[in-house]
PDB file of N, CA and C in Angstrom:
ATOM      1  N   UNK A   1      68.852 -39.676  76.047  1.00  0.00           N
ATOM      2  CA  UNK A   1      69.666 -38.957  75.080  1.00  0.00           C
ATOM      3  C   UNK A   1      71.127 -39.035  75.525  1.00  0.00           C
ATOM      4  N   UNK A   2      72.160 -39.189  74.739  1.00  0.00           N
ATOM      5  CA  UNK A   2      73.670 -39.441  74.990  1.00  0.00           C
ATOM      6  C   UNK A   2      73.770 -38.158  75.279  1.00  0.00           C
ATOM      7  N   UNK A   3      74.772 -37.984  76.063  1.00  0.00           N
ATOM      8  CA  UNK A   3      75.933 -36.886  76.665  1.00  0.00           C
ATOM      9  C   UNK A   3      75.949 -36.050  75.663  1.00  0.00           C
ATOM     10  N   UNK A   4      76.759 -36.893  74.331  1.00  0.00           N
ATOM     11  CA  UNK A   4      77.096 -35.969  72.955  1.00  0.00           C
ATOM     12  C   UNK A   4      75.741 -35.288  71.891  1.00  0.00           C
ATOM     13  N   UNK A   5      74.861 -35.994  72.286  1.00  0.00           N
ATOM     14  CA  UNK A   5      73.865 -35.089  71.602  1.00  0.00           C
ATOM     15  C   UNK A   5      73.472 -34.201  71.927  1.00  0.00           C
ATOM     16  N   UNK A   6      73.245 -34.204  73.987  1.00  0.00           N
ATOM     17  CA  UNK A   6      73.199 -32.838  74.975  1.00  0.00           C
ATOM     18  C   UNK A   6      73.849 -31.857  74.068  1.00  0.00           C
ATOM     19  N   UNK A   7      75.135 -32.056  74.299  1.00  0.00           N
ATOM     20  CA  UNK A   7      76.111 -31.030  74.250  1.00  0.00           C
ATOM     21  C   UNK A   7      75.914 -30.316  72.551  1.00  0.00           C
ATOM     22  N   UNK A   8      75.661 -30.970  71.595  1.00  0.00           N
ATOM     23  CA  UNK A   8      75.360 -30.764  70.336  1.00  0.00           C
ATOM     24  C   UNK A   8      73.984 -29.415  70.067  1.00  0.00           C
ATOM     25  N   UNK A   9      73.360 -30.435  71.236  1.00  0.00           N
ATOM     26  CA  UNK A   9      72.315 -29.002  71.554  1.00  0.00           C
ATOM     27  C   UNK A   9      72.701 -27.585  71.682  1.00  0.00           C
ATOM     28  N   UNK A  10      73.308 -27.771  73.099  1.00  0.00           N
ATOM     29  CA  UNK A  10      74.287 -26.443  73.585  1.00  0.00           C
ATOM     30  C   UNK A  10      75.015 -25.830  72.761  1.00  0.00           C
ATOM     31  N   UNK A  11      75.517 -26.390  71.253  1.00  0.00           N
ATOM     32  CA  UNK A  11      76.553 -25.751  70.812  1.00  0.00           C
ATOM     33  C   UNK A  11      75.628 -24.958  69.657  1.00  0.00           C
ATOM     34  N   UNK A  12      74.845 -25.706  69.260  1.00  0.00           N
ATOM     35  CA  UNK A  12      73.829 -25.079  68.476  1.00  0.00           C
ATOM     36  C   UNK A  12      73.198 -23.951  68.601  1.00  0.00           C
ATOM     37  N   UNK A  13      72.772 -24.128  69.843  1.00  0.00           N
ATOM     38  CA  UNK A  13      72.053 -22.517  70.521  1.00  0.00           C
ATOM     39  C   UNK A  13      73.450 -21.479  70.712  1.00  0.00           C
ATOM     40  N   UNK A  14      74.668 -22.039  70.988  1.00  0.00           N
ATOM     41  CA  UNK A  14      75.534 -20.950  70.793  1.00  0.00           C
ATOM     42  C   UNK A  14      75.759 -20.231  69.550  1.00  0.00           C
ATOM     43  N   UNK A  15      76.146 -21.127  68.519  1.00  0.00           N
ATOM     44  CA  UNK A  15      76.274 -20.433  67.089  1.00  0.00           C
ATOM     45  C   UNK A  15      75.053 -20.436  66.521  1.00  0.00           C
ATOM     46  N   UNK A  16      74.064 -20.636  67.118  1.00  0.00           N
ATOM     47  CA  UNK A  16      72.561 -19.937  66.564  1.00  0.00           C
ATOM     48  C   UNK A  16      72.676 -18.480  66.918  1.00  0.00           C
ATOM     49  N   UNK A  17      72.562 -18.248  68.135  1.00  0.00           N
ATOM     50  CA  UNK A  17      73.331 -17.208  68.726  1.00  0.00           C
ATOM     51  C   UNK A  17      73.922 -16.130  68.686  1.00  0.00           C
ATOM     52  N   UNK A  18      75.019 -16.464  68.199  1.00  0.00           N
ATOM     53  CA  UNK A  18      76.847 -15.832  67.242  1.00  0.00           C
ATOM     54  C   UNK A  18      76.180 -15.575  65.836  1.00  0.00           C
ATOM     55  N   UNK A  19      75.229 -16.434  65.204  1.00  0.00           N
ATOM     56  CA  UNK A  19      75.190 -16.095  63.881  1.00  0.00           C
ATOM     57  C   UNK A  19      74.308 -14.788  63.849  1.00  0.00           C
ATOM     58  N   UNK A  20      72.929 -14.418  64.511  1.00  0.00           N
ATOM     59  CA  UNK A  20      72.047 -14.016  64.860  1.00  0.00           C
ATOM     60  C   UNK A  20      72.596 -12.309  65.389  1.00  0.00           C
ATOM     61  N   UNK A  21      73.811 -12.224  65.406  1.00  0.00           N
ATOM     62  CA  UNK A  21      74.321 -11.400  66.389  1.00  0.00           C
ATOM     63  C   UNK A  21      74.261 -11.007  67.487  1.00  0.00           C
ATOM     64  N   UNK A  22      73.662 -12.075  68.551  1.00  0.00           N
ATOM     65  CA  UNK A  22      73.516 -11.608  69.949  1.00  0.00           C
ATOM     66  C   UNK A  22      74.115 -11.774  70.497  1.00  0.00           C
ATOM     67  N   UNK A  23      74.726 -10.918  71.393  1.00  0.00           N
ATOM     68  CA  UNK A  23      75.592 -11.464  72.822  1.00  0.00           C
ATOM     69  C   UNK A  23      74.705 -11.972  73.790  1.00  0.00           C
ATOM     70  N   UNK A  24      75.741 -12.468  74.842  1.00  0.00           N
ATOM     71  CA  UNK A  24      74.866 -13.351  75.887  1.00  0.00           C
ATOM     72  C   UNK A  24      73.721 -12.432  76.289  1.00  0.00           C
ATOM     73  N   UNK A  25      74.353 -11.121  76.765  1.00  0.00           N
ATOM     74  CA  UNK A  25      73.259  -9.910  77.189  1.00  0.00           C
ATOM     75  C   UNK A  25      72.002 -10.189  76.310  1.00  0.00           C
ATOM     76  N   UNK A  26      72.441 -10.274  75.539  1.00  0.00           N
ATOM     77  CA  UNK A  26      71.093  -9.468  74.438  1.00  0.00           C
ATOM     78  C   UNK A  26      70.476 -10.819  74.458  1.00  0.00           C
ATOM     79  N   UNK A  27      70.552 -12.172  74.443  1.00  0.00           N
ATOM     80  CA  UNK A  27      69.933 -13.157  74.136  1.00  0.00           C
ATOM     81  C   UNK A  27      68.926 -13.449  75.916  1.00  0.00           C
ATOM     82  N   UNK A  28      69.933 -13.158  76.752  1.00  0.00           N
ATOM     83  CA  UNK A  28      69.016 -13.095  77.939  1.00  0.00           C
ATOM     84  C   UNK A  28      68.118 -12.500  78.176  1.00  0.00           C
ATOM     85  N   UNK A  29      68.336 -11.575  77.750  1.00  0.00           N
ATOM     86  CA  UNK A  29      66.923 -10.596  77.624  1.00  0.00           C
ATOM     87  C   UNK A  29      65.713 -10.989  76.426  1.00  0.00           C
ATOM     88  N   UNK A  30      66.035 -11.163  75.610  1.00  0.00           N
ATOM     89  CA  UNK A  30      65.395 -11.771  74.755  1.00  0.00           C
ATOM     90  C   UNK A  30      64.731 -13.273  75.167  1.00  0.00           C
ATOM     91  N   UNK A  31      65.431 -13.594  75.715  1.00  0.00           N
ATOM     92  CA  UNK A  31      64.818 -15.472  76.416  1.00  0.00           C
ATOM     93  C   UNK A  31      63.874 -15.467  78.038  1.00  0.00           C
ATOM     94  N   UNK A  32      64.746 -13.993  78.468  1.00  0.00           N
ATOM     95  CA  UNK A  32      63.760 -13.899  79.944  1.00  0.00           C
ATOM     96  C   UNK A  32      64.915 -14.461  80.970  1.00  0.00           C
ATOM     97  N   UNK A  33      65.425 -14.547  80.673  1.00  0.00           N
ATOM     98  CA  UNK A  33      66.186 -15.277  81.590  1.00  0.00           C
ATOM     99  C   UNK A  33      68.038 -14.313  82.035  1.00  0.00           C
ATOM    100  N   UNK A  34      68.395 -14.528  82.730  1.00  0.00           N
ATOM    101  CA  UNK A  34      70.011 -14.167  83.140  1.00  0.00           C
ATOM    102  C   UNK A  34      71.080 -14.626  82.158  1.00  0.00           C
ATOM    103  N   UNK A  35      71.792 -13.410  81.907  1.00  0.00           N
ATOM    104  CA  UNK A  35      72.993 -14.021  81.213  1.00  0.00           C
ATOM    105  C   UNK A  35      73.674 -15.345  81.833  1.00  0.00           C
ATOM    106  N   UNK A  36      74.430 -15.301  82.701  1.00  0.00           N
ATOM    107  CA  UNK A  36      74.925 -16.568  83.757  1.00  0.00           C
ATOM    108  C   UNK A  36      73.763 -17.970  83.542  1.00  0.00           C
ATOM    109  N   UNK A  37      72.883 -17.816  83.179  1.00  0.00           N
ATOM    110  CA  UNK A  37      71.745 -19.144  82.975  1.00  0.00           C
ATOM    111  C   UNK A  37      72.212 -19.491  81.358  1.00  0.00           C
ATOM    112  N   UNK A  38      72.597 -18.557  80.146  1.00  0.00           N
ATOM    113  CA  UNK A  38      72.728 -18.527  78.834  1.00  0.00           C
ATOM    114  C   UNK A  38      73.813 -19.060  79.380  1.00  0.00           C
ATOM    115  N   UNK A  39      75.258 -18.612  79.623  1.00  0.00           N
ATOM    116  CA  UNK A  39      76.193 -19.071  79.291  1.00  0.00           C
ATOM    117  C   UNK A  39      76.496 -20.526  80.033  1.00  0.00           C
ATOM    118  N   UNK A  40      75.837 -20.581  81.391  1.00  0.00           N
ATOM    119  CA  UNK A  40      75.648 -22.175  81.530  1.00  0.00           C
ATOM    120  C   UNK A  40      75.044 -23.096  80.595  1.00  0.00           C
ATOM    121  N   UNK A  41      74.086 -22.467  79.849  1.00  0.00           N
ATOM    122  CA  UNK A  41      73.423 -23.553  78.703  1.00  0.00           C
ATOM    123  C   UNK A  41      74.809 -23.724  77.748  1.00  0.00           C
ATOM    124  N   UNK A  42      75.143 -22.504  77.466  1.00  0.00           N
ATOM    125  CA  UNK A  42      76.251 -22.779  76.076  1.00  0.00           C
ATOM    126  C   UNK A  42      77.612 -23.359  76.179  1.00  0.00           C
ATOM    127  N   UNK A  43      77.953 -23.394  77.739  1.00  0.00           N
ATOM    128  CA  UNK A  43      78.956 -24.325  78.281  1.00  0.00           C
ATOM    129  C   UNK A  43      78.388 -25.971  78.524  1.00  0.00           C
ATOM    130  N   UNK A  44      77.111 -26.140  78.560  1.00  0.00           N
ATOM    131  CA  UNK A  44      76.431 -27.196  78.275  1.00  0.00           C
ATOM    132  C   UNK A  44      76.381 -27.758  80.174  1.00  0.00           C
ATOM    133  N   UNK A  45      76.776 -26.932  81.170  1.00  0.00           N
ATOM    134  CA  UNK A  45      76.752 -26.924  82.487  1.00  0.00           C
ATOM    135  C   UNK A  45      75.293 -27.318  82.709  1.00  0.00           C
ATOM    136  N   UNK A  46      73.844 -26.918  82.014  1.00  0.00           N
ATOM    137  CA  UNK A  46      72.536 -26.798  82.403  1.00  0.00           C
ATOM    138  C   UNK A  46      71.953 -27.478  81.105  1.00  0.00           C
ATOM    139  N   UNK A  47      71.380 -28.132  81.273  1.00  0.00           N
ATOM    140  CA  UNK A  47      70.022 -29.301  80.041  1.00  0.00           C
ATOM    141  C   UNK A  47      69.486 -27.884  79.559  1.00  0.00           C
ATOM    142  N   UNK A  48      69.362 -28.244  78.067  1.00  0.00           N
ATOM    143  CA  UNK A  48      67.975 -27.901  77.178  1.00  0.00           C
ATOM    144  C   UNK A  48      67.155 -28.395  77.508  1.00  0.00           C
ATOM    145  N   UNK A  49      65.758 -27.494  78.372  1.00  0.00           N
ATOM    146  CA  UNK A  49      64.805 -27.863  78.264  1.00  0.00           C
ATOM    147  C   UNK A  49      63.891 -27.787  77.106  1.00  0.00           C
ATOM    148  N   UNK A  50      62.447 -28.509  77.162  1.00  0.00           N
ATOM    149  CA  UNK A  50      62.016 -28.319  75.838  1.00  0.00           C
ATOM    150  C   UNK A  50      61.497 -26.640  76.135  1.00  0.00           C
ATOM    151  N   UNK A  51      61.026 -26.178  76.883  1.00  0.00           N
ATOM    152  CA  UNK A  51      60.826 -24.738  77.145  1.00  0.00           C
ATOM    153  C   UNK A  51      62.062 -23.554  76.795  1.00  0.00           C
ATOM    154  N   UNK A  52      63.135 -23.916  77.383  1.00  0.00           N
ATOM    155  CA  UNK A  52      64.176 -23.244  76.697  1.00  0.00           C
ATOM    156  C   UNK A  52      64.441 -22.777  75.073  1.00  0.00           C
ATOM    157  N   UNK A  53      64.141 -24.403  74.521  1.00  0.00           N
ATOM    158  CA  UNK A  53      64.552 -24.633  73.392  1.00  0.00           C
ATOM    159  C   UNK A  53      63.558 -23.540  72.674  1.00  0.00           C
ATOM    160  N   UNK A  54      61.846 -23.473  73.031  1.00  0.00           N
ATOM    161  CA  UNK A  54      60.880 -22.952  72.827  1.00  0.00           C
ATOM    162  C   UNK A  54      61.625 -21.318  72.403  1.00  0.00           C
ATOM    163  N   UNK A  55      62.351 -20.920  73.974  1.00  0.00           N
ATOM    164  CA  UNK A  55      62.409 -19.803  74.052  1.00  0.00           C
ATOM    165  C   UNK A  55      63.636 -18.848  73.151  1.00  0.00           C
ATOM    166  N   UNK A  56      64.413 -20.151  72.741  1.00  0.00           N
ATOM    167  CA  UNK A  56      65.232 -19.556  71.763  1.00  0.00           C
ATOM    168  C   UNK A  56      64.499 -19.541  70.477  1.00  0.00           C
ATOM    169  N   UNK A  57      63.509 -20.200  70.024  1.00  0.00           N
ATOM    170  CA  UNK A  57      63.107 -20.883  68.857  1.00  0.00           C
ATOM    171  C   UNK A  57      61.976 -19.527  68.692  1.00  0.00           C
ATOM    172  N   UNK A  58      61.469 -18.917  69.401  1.00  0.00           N
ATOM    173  CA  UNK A  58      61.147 -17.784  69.285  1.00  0.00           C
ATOM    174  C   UNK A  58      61.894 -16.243  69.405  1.00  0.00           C
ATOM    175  N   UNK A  59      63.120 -16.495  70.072  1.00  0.00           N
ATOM    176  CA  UNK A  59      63.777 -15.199  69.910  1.00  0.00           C
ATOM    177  C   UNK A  59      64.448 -14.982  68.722  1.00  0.00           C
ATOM    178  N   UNK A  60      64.664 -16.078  68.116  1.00  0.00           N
ATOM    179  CA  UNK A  60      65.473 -16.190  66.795  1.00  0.00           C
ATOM    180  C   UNK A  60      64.482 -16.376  65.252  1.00  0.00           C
ATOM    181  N   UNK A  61      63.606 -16.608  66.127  1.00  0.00           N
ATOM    182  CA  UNK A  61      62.362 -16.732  64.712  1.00  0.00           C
ATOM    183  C   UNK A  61      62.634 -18.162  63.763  1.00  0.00           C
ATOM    184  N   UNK A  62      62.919 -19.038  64.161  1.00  0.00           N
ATOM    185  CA  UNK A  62      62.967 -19.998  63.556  1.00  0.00           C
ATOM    186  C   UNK A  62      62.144 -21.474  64.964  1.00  0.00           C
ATOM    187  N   UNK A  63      61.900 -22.373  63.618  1.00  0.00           N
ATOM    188  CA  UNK A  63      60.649 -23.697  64.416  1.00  0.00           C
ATOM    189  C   UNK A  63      62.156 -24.488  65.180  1.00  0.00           C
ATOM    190  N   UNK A  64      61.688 -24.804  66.386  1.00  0.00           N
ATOM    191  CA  UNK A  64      62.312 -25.764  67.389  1.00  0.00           C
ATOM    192  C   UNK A  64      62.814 -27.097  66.581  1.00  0.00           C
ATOM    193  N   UNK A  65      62.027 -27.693  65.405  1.00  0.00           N
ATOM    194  CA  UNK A  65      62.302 -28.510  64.833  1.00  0.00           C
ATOM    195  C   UNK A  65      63.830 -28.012  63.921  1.00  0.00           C
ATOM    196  N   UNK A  66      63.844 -26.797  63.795  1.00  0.00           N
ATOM    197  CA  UNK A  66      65.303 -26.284  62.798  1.00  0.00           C
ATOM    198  C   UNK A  66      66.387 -26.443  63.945  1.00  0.00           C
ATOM    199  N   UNK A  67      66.063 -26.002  65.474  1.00  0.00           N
ATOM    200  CA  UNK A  67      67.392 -25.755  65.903  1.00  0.00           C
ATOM    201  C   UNK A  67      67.521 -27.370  66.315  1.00  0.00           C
ATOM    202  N   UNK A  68      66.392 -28.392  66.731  1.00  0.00           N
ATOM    203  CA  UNK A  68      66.702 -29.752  66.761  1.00  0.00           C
ATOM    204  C   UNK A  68      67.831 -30.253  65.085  1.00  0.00           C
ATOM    205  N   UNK A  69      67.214 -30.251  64.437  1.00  0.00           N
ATOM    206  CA  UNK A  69      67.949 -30.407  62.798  1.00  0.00           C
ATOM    207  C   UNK A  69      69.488 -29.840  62.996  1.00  0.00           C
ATOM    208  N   UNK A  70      69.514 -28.384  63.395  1.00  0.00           N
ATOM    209  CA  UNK A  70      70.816 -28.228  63.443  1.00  0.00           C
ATOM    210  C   UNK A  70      72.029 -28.935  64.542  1.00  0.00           C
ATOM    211  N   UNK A  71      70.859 -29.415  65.570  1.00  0.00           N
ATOM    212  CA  UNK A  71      72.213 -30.139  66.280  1.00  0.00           C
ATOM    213  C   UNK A  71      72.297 -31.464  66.128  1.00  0.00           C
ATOM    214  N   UNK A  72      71.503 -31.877  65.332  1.00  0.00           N
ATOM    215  CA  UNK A  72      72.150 -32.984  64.293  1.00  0.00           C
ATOM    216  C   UNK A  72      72.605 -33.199  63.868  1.00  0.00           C
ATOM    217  N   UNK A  73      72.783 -31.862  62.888  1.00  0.00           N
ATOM    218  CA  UNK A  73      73.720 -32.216  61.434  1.00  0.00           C
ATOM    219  C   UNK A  73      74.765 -31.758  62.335  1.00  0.00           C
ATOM    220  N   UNK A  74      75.641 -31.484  63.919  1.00  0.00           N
ATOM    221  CA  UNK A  74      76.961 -30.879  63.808  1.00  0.00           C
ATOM    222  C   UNK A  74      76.879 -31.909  65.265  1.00  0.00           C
ATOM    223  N   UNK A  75      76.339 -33.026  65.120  1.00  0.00           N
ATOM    224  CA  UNK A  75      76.457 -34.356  65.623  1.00  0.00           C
ATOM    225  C   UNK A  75      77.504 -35.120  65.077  1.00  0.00           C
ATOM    226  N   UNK A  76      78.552 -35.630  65.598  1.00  0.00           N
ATOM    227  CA  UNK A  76      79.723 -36.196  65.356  1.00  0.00           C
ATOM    228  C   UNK A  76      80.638 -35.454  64.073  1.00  0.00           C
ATOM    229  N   UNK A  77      80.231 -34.392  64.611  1.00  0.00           N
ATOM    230  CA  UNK A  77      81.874 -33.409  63.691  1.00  0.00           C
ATOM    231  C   UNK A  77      82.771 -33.285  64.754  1.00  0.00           C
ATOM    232  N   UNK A  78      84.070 -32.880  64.972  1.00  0.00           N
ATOM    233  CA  UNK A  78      84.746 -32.529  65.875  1.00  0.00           C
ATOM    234  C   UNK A  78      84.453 -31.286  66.793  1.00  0.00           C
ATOM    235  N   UNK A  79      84.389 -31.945  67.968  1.00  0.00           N
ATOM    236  CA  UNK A  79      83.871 -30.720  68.666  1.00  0.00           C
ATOM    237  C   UNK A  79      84.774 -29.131  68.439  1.00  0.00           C
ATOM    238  N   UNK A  80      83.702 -28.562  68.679  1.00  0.00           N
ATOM    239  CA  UNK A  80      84.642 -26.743  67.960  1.00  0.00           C
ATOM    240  C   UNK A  80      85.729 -26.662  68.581  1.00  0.00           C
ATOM    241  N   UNK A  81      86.128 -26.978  69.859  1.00  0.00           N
ATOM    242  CA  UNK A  81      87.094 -26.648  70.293  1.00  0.00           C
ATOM    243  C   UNK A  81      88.157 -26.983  69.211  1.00  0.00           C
ATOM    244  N   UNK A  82      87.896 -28.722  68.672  1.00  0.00           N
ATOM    245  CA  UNK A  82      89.366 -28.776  67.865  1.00  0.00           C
ATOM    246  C   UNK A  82      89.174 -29.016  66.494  1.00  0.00           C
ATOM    247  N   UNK A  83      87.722 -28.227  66.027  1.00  0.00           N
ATOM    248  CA  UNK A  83      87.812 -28.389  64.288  1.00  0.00           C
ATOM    249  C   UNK A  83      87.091 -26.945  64.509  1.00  0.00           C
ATOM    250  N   UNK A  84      87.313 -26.043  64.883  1.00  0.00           N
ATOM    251  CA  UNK A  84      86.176 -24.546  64.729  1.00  0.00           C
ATOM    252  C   UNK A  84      86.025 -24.787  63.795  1.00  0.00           C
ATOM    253  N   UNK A  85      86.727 -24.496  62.645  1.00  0.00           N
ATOM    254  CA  UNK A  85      86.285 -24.367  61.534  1.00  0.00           C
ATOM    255  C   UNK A  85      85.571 -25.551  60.862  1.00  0.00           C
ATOM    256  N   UNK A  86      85.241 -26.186  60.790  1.00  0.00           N
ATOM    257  CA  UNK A  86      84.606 -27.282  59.748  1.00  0.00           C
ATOM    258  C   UNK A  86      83.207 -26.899  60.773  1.00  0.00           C
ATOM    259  N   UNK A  87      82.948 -27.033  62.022  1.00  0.00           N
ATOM    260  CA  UNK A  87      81.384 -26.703  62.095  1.00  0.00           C
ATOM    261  C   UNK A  87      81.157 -25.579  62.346  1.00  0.00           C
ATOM    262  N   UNK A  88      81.808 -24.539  62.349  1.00  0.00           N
ATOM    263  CA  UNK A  88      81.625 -23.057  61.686  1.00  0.00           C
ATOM    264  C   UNK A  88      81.035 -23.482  60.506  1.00  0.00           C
ATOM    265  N   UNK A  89      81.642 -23.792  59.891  1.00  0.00           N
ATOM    266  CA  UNK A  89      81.195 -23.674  58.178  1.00  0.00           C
ATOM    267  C   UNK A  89      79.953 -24.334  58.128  1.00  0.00           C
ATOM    268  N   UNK A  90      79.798 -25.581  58.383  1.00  0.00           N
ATOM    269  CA  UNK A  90      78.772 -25.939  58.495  1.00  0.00           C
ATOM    270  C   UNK A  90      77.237 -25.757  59.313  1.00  0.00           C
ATOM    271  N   UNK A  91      77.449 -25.094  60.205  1.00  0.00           N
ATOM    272  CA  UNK A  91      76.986 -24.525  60.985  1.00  0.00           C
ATOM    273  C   UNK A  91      76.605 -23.116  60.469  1.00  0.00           C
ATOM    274  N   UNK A  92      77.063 -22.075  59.458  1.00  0.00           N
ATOM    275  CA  UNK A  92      76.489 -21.004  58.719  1.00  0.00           C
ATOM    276  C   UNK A  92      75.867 -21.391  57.047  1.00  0.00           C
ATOM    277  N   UNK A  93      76.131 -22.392  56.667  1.00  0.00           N
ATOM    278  CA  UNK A  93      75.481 -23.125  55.613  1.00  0.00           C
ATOM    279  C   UNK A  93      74.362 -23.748  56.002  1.00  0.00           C
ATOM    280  N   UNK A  94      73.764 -24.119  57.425  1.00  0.00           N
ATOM    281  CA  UNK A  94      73.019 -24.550  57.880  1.00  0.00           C
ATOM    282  C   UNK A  94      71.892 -23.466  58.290  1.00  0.00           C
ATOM    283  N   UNK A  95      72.624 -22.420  58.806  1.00  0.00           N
ATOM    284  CA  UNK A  95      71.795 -21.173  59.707  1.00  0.00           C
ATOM    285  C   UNK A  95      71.700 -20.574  58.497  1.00  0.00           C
ATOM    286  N   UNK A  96      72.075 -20.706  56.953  1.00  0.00           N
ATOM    287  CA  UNK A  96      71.744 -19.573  56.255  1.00  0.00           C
ATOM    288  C   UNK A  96      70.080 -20.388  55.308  1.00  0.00           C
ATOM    289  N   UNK A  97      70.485 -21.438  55.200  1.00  0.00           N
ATOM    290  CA  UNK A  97      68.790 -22.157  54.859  1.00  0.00           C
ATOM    291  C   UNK A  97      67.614 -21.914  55.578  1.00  0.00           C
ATOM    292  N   UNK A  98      68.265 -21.788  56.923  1.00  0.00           N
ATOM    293  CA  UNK A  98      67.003 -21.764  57.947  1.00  0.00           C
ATOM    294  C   UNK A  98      66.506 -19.895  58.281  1.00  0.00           C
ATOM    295  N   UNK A  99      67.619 -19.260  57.788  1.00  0.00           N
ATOM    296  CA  UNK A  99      67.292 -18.070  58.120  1.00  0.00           C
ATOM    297  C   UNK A  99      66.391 -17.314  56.839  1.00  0.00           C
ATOM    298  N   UNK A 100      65.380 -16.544  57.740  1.00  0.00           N
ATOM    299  CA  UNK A 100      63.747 -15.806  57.023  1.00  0.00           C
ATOM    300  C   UNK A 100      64.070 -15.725  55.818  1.00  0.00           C
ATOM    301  N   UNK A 101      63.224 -15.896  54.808  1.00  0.00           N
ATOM    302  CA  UNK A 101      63.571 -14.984  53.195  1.00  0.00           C
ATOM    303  C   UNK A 101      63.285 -13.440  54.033  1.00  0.00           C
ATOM    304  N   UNK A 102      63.882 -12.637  53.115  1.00  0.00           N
ATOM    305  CA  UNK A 102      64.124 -11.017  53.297  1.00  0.00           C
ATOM    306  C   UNK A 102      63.193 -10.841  52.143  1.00  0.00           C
ATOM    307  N   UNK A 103      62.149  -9.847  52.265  1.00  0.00           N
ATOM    308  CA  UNK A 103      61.148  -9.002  51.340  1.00  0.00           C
ATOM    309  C   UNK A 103      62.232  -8.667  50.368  1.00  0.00           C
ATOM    310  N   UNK A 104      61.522  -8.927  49.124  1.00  0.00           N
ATOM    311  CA  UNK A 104      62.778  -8.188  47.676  1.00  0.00           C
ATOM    312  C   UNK A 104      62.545  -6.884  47.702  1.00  0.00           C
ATOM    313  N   UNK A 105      62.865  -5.432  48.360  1.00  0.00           N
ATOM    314  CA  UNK A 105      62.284  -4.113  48.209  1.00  0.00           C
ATOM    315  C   UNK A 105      62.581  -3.645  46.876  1.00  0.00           C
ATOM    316  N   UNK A 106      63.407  -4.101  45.526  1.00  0.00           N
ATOM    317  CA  UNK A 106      62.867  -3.632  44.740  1.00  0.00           C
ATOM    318  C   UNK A 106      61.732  -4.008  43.881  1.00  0.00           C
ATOM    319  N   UNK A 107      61.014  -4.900  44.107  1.00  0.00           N
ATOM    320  CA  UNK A 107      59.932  -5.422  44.033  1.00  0.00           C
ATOM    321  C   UNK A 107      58.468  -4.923  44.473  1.00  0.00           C
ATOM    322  N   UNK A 108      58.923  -4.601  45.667  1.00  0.00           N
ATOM    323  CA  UNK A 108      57.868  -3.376  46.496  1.00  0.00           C
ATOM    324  C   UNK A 108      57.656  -2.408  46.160  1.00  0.00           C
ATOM    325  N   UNK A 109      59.225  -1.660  45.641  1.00  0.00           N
ATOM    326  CA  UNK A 109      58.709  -0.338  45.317  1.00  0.00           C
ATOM    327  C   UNK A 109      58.443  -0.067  44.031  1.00  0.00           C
ATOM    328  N   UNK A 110      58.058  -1.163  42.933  1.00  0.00           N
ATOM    329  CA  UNK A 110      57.774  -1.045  41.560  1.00  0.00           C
ATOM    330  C   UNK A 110      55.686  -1.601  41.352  1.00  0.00           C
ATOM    331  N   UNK A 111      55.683  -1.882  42.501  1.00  0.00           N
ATOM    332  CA  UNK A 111      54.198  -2.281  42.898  1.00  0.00           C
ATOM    333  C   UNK A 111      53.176  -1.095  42.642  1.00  0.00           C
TER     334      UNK A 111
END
C-alpha cells in the first residue's frame, strides 16, 4: 500500500471521529486503547491495523468496508492541511450516507 493511501486512512478515522463527536478521550475509551495511541494513528505516526480499523468500525457503528470507501474517496484531494475545506465537505457528504437511518418517532407514536 503507498504512503498516501496509509495516510488517507489516518485522516479518515480522524474526521470519522470529528464527525461522530468524539474527542480523542472519548474515542480511546471507546477503542480500548490510550489517547496518545489515537492521536498517533491520526497523525498517521502508527499503521491501521486491520484490528484497529475493526475497532473503530465498531465504535462508530458503521462496516470497515465504509471507513475503507471513505479513504478512498478523500484519496488524492489535497491533503487537509492545504484544502480543509474541500475534504471537509466531502468528507461530511460522505459520513452523512454512511451514517444509521434514525427511527421516524412520529411514525412510532401513531402505531
Amino acid at each position: 500500500m503507498r504512503s498516501e493511501q496509509k495516510a488517507m486512512i489516518n485522516e479518515a478515522l480522524t474526521l470519522s471521529r470529528l464527525y461522530w463527536g468524539y474527542s480523542q478521550m472519548d474515542m480511546a475509551k471507546a477503542l480500548g486503547m490510550s489517547q496518545a495511541m489515537v492521536s498517533e494513528i491520526e497523525r498517521g505516526t502508527k499503521s491501521v491495523t486491520l484490528e484497529t480499523l475493526e475497532r473503530y468500525s465498531e465504535a462508530l457503528g458503521v462496516k470497515k468496508s465504509q471507513l475503507m470507501f471513505f479513504a478512498e474517496e478523500i484519496e488524492g484531494d489535497a491533503p487537509v492541511r492545504r484544502g480543509r475545506l474541500i475534504v471537509a465537505r466531502k468528507a461530511l457528504d460522505l459520513l452523512e450516507k454512511m451514517k444509521p437511518a434514525e427511527p421516524d418517532h412520529a411514525q412510532a407514536s401513531n402505531s
